[in-house]
N, C-alpha and C. Protein backbone atom coordinates (compact mmCIF):
# COMPACT_ATOMS: atom_id res chain seq x y z
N UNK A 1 -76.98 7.60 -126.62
CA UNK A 1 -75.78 7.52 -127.42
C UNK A 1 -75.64 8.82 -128.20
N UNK A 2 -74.54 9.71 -128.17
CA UNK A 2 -74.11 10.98 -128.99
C UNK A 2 -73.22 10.12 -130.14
N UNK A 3 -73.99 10.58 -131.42
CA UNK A 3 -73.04 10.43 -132.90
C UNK A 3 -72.42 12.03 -132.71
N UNK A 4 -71.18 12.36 -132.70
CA UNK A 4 -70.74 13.55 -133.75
C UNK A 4 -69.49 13.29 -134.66
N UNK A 5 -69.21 14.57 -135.49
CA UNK A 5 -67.71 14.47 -135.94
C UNK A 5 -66.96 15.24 -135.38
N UNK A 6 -65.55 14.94 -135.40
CA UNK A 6 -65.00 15.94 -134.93
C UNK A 6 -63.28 15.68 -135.88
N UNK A 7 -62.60 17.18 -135.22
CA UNK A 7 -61.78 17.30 -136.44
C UNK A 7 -60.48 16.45 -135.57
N UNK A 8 -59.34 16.78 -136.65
CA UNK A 8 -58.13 16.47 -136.01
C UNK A 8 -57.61 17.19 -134.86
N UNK A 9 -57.32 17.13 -133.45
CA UNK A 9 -56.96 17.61 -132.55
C UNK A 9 -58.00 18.43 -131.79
N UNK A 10 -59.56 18.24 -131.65
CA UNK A 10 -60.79 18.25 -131.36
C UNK A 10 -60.76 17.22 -129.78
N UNK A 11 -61.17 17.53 -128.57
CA UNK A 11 -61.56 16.73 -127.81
C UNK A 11 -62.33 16.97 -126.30
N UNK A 12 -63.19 15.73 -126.01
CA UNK A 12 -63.76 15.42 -125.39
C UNK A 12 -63.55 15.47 -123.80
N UNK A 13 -64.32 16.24 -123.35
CA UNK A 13 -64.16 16.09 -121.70
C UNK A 13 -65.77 15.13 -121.25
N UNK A 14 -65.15 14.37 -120.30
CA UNK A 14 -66.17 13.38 -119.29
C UNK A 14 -65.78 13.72 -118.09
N UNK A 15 -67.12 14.25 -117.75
CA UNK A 15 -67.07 14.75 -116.23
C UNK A 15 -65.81 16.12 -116.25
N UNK A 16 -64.74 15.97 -114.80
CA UNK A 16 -64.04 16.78 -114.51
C UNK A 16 -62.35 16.32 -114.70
N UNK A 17 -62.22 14.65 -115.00
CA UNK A 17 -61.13 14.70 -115.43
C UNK A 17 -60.26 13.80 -116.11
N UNK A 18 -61.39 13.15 -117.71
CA UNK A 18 -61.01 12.17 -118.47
C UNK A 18 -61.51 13.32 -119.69
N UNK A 19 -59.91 13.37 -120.43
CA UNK A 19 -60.17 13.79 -121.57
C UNK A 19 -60.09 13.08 -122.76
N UNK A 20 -60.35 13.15 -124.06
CA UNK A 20 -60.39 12.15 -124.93
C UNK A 20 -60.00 13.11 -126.64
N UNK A 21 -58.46 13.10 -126.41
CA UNK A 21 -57.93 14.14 -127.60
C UNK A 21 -57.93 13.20 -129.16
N UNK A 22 -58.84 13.38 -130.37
CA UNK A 22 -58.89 13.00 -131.60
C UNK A 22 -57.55 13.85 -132.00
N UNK A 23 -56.71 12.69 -132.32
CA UNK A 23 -55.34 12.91 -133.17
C UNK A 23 -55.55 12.59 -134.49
N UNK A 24 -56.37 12.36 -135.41
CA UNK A 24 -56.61 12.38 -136.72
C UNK A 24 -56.51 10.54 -137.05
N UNK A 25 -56.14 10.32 -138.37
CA UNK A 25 -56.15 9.06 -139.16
C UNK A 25 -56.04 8.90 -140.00
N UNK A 26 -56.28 7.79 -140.91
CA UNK A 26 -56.16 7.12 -141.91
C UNK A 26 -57.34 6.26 -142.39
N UNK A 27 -58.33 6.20 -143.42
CA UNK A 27 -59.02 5.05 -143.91
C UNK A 27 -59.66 4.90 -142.76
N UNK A 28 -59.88 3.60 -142.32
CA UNK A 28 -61.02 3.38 -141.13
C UNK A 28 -60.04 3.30 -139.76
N UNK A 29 -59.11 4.08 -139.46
CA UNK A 29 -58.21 4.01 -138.70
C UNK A 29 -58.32 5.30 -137.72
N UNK A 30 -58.59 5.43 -136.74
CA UNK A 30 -58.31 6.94 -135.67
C UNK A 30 -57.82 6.63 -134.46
N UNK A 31 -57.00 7.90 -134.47
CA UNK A 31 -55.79 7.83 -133.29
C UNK A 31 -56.52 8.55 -132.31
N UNK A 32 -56.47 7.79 -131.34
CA UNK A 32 -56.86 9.18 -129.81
C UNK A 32 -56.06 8.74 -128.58
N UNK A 33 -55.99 9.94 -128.05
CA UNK A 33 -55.19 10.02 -126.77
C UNK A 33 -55.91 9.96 -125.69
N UNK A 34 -56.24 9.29 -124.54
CA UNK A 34 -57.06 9.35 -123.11
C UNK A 34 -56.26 9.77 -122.48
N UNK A 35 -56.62 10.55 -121.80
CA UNK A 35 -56.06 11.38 -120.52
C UNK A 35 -57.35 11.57 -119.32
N UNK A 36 -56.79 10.13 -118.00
CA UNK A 36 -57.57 9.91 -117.19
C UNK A 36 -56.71 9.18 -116.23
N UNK A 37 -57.66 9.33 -114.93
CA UNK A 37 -57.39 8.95 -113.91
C UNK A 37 -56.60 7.68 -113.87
N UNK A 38 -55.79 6.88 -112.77
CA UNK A 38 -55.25 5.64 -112.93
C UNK A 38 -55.91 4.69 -112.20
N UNK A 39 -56.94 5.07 -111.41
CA UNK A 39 -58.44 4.56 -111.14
C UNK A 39 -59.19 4.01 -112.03
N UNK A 40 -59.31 4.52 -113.28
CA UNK A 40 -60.00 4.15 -114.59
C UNK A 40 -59.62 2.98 -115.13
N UNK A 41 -60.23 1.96 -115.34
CA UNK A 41 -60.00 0.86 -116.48
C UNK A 41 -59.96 1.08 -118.08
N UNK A 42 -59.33 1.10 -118.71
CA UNK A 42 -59.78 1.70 -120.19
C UNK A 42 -59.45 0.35 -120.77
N UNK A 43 -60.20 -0.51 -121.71
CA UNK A 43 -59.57 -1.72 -122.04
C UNK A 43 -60.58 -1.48 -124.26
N UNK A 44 -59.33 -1.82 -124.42
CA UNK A 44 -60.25 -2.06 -125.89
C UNK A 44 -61.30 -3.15 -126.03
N UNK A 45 -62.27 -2.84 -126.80
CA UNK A 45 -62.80 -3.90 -126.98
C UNK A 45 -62.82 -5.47 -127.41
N UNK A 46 -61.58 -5.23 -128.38
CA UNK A 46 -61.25 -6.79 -129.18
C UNK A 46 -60.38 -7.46 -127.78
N UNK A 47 -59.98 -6.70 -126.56
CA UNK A 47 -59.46 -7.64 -125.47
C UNK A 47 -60.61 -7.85 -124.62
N UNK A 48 -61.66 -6.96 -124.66
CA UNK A 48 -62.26 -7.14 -123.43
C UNK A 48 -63.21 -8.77 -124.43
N UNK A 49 -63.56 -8.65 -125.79
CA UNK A 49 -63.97 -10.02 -126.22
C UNK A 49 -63.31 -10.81 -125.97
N UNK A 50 -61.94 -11.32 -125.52
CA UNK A 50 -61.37 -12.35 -126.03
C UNK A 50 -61.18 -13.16 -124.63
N UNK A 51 -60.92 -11.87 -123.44
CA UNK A 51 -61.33 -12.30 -121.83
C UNK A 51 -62.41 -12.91 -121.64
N UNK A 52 -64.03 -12.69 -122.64
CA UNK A 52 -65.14 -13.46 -121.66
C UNK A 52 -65.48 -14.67 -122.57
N UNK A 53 -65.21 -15.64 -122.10
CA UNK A 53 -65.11 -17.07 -122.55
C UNK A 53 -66.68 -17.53 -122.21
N UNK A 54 -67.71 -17.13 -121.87
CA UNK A 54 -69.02 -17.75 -121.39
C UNK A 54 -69.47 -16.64 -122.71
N UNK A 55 -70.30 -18.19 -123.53
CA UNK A 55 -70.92 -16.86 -125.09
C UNK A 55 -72.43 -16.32 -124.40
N UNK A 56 -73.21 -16.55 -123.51
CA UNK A 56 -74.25 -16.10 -122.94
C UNK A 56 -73.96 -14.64 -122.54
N UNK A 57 -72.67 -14.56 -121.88
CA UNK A 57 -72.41 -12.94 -121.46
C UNK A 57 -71.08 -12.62 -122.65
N UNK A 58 -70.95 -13.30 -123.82
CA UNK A 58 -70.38 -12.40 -124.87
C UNK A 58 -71.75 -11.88 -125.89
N UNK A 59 -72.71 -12.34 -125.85
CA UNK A 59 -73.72 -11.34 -126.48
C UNK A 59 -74.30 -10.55 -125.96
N UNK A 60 -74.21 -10.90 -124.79
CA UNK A 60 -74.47 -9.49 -123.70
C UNK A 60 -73.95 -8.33 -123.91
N UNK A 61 -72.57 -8.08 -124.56
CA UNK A 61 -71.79 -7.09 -124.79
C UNK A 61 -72.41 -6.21 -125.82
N UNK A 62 -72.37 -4.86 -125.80
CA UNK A 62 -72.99 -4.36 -126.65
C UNK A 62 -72.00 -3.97 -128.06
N UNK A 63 -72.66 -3.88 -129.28
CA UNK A 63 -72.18 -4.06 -130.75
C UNK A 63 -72.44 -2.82 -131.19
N UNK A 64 -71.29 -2.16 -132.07
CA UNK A 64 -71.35 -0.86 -132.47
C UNK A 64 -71.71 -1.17 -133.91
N UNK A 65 -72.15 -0.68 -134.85
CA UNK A 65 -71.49 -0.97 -136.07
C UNK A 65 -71.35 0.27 -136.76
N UNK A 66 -70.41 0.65 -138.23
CA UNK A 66 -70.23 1.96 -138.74
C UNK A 66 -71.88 2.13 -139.19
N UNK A 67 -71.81 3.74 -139.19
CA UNK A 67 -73.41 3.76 -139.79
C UNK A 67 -73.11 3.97 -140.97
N UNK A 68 -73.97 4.46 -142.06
CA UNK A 68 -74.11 4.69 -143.45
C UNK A 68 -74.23 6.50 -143.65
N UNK A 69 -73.46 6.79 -144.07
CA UNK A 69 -73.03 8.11 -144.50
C UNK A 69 -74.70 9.07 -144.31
N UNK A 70 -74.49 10.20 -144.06
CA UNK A 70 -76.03 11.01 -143.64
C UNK A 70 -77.20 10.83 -145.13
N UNK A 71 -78.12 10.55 -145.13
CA UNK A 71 -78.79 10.58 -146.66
C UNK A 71 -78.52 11.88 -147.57
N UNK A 72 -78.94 12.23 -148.36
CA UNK A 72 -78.74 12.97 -149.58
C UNK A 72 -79.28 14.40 -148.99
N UNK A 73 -80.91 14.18 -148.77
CA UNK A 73 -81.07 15.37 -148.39
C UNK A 73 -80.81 16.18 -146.63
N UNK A 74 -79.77 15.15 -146.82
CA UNK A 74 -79.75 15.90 -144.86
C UNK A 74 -77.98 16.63 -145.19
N UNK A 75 -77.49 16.55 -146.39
CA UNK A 75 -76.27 16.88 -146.34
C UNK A 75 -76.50 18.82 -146.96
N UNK A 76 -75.42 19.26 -146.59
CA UNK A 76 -75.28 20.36 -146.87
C UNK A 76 -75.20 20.83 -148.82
N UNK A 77 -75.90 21.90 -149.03
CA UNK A 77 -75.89 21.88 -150.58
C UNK A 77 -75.28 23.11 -150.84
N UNK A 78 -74.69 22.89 -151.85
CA UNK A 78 -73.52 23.94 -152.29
C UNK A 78 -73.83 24.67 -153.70
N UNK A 79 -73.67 25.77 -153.35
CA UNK A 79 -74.01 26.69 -154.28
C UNK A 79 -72.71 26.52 -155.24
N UNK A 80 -73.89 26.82 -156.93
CA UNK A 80 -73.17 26.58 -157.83
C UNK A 80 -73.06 28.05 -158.32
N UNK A 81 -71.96 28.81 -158.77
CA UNK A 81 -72.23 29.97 -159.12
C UNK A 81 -71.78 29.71 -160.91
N UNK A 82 -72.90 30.28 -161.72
CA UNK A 82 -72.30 30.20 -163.01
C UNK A 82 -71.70 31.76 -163.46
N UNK A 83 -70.69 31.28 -164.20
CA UNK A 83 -70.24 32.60 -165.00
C UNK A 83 -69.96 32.40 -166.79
N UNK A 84 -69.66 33.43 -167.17
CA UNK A 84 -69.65 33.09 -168.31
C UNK A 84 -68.61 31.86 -168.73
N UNK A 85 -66.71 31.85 -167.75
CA UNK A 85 -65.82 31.18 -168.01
C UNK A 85 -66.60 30.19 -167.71
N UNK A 86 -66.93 29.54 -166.92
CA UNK A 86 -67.48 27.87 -166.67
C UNK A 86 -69.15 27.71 -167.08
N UNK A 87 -69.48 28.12 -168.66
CA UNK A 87 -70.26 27.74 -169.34
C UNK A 87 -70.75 26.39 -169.81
């Protein structure tokens, strides 16, 4: 599994010809565009749950969940510059 970030209008190639363009968002909300074959199935997940009616192969399905923001010391640290004005 790859975690990254990426920005607004940032995207993803699979293989040679499914692309996956991040159009930005809102709150826990992100827009993306697929651009792929018509061979391809692309189905969201809250439909592909609601199709499998046997709960033995709905826990079969695999579960994402959000992670928890990077810890303290893995984040980037920012230099404080003092001067005399911001004493």
């Amino acid at each position: 599994m790859l975690r990254m970030s990426v920005a607004a209008e940032e995207y993803l190639l699979l293989g040679d010809d499914i692309k996956i363009v991040f159009l930005g968002g809102s709150g826990n909300h992100m827009r993306i565009m697929i651009d792929a074959p018509k061979e391809i199935d692309i189905v969201r997940s809250s439909v592909l749950e609601k199709r499998i009616t046997d709960p033995d192969l709905k826990k079969k399905l695999p579960k994402y969940y959000r992670e928890q923001e990077h810890p303290e010391k893995y984040k980037k640290k920012k230099n404080v510059i003092i001067t005399k004005g911001n004493l």
